[in-house]
N, C-alpha and C. Protein backbone atom coordinates (compact mmCIF):
# COMPACT_ATOMS: atom_id res chain seq x y z
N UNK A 1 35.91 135.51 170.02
CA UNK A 1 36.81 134.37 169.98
C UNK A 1 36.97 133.82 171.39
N UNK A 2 36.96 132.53 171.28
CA UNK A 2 36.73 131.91 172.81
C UNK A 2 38.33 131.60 172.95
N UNK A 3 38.26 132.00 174.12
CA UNK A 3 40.25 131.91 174.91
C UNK A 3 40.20 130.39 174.92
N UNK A 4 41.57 129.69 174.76
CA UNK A 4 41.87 128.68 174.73
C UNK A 4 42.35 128.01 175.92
N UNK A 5 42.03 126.62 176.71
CA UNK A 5 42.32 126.48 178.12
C UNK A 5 43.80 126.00 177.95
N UNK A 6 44.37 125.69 178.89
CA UNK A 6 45.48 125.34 179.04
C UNK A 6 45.61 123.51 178.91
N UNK A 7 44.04 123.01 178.74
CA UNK A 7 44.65 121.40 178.42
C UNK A 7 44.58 121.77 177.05
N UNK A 8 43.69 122.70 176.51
CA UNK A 8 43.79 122.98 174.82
C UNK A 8 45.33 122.92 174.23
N UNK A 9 46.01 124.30 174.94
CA UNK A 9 47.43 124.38 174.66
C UNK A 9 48.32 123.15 174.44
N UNK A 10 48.21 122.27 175.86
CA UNK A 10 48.69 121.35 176.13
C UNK A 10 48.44 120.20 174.88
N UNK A 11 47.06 119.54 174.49
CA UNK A 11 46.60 119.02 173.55
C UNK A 11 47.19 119.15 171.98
N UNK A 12 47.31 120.76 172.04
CA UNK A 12 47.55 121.33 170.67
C UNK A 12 49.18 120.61 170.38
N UNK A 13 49.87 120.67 171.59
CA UNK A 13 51.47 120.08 171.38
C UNK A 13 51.15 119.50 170.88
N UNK A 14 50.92 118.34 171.31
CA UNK A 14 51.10 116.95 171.50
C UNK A 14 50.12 116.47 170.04
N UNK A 15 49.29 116.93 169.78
CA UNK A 15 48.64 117.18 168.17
C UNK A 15 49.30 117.47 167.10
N UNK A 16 50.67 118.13 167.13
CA UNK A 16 51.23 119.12 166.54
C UNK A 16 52.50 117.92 166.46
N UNK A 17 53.06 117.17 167.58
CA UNK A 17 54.13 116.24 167.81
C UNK A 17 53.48 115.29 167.64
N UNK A 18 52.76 114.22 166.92
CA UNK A 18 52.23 112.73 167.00
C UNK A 18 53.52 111.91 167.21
N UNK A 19 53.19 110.43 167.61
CA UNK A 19 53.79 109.38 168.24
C UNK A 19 55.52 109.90 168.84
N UNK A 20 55.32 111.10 169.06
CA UNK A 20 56.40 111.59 170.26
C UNK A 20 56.16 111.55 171.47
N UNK A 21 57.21 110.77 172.14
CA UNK A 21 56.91 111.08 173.34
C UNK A 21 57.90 112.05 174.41
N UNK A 22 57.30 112.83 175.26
CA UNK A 22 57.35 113.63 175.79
C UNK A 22 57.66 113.72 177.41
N UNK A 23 58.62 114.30 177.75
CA UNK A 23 58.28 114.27 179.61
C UNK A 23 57.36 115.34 180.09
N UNK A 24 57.19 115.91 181.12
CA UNK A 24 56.39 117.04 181.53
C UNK A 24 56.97 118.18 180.97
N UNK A 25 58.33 118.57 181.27
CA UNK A 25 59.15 119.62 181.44
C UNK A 25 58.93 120.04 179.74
N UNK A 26 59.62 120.18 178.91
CA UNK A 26 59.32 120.59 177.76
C UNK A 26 57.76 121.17 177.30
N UNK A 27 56.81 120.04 177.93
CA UNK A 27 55.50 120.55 177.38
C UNK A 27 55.21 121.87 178.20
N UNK A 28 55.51 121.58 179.55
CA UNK A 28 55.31 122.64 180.29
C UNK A 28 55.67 123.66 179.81
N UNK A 29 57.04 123.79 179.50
CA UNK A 29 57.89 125.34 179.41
C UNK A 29 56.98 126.13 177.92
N UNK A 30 57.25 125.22 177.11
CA UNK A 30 56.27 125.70 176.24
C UNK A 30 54.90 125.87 175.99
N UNK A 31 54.33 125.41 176.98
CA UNK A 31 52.71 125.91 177.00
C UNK A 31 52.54 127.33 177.94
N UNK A 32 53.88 127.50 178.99
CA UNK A 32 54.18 128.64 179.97
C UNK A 32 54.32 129.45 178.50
N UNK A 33 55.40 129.29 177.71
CA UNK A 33 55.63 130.56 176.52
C UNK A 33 54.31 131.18 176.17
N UNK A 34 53.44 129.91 175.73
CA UNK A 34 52.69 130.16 174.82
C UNK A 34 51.28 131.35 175.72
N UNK A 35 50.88 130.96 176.93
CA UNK A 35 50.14 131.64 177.51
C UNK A 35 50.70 132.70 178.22
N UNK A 36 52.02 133.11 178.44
CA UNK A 36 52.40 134.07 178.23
C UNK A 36 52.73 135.14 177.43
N UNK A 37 52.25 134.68 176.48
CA UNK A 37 51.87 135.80 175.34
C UNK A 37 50.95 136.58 175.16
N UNK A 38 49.86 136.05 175.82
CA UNK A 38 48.28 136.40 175.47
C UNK A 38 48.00 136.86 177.30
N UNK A 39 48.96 136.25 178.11
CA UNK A 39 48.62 136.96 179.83
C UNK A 39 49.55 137.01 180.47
N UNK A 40 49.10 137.83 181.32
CA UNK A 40 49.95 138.30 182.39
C UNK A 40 50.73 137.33 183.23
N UNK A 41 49.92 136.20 183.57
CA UNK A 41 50.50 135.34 184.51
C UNK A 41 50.65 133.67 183.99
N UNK A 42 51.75 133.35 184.47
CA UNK A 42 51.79 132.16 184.13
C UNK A 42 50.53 131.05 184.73
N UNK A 43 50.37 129.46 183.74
CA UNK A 43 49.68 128.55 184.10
C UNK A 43 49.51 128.11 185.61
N UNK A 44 48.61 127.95 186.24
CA UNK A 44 48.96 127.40 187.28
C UNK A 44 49.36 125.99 187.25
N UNK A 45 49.18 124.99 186.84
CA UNK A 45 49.24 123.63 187.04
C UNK A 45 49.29 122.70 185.51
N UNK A 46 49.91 123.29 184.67
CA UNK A 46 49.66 122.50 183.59
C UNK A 46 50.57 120.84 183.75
N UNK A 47 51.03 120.78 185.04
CA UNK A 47 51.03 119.22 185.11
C UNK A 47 50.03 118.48 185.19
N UNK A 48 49.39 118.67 186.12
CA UNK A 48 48.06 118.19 186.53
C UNK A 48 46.83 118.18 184.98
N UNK A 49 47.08 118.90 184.13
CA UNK A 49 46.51 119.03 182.73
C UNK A 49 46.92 117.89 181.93
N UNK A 50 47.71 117.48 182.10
CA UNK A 50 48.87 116.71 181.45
C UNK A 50 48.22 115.13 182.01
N UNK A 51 47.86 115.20 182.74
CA UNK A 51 47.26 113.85 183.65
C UNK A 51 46.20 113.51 183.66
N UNK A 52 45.27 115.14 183.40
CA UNK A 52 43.91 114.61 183.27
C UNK A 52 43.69 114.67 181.78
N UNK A 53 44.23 115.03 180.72
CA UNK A 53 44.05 114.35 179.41
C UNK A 53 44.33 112.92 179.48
N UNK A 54 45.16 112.12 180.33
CA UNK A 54 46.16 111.03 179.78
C UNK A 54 44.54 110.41 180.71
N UNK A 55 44.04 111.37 181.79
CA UNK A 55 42.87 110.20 182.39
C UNK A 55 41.91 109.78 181.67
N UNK A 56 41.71 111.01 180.84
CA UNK A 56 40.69 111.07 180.06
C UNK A 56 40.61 110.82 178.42
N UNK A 57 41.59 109.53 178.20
CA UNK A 57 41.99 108.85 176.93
C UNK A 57 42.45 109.80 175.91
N UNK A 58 43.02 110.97 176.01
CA UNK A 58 43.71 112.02 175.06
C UNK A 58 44.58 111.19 174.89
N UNK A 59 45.59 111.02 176.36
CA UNK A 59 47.22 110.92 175.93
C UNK A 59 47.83 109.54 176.47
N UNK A 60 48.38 109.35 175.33
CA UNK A 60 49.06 107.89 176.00
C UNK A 60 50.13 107.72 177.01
N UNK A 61 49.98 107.52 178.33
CA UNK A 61 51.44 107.25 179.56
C UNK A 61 52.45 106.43 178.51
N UNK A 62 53.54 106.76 179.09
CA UNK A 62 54.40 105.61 178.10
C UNK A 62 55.22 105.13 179.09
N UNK A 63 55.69 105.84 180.15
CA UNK A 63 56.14 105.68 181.52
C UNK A 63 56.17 106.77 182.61
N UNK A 64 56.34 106.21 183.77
CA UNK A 64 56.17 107.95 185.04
C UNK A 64 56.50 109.06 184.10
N UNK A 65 55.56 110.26 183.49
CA UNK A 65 55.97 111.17 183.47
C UNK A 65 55.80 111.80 181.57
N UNK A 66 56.06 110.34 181.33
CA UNK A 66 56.22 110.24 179.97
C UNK A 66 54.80 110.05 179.06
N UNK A 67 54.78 110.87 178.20
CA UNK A 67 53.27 110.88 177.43
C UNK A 67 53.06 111.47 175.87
N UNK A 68 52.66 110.62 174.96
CA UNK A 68 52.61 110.86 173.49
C UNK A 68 51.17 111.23 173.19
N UNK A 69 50.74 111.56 172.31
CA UNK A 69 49.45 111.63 171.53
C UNK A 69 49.31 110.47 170.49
C-alpha cells in the first residue's frame, strides 16, 4: 500500500467538504491529526501544500488564505 502525501491528505478534505470554504488553520490541524496517526512526526509545511494545489488548479482561492474544492 502506497503511503499517502500530505497534498493527498490535504485534497482528501477538501474532497470530503465540496463548495466549503476553508482558511489554512482548520485544514492544517486536521491533516496534523490525521498524519499523526500513521507517524511519528508532524507535517512539515502543509501550508505551502495548500498553495501548490490552489497553483495547480485543485483548489479554488476565494480570498488571502481562503480555499474551497
Amino acid at each position: 500500500m502506497s503511503e499517502q502525501t500530505i497534498s493527498d491528505l490535504i485534497l482528501g478534505f477538501f474532497m470530503d467538504h465540496p463548495n466549503q470554504e476553508f482558511g489554512h488553520g482548520p485544514v492544517v490541524d486536521w491533516v496534523t491529526q490525521q498524519r499523526l496517526q500513521t507517524h511519528s512526526t508532524a507535517p512539515r509545511d502543509p501550508w505551502r501544500a495548500i498553495r501548490k494545489l490552489h497553483q495547480d488548479g485543485k483548489l479554488i482561492k476565494m480570498a488571502k488564505g481562503i480555499y474551497k474544492y
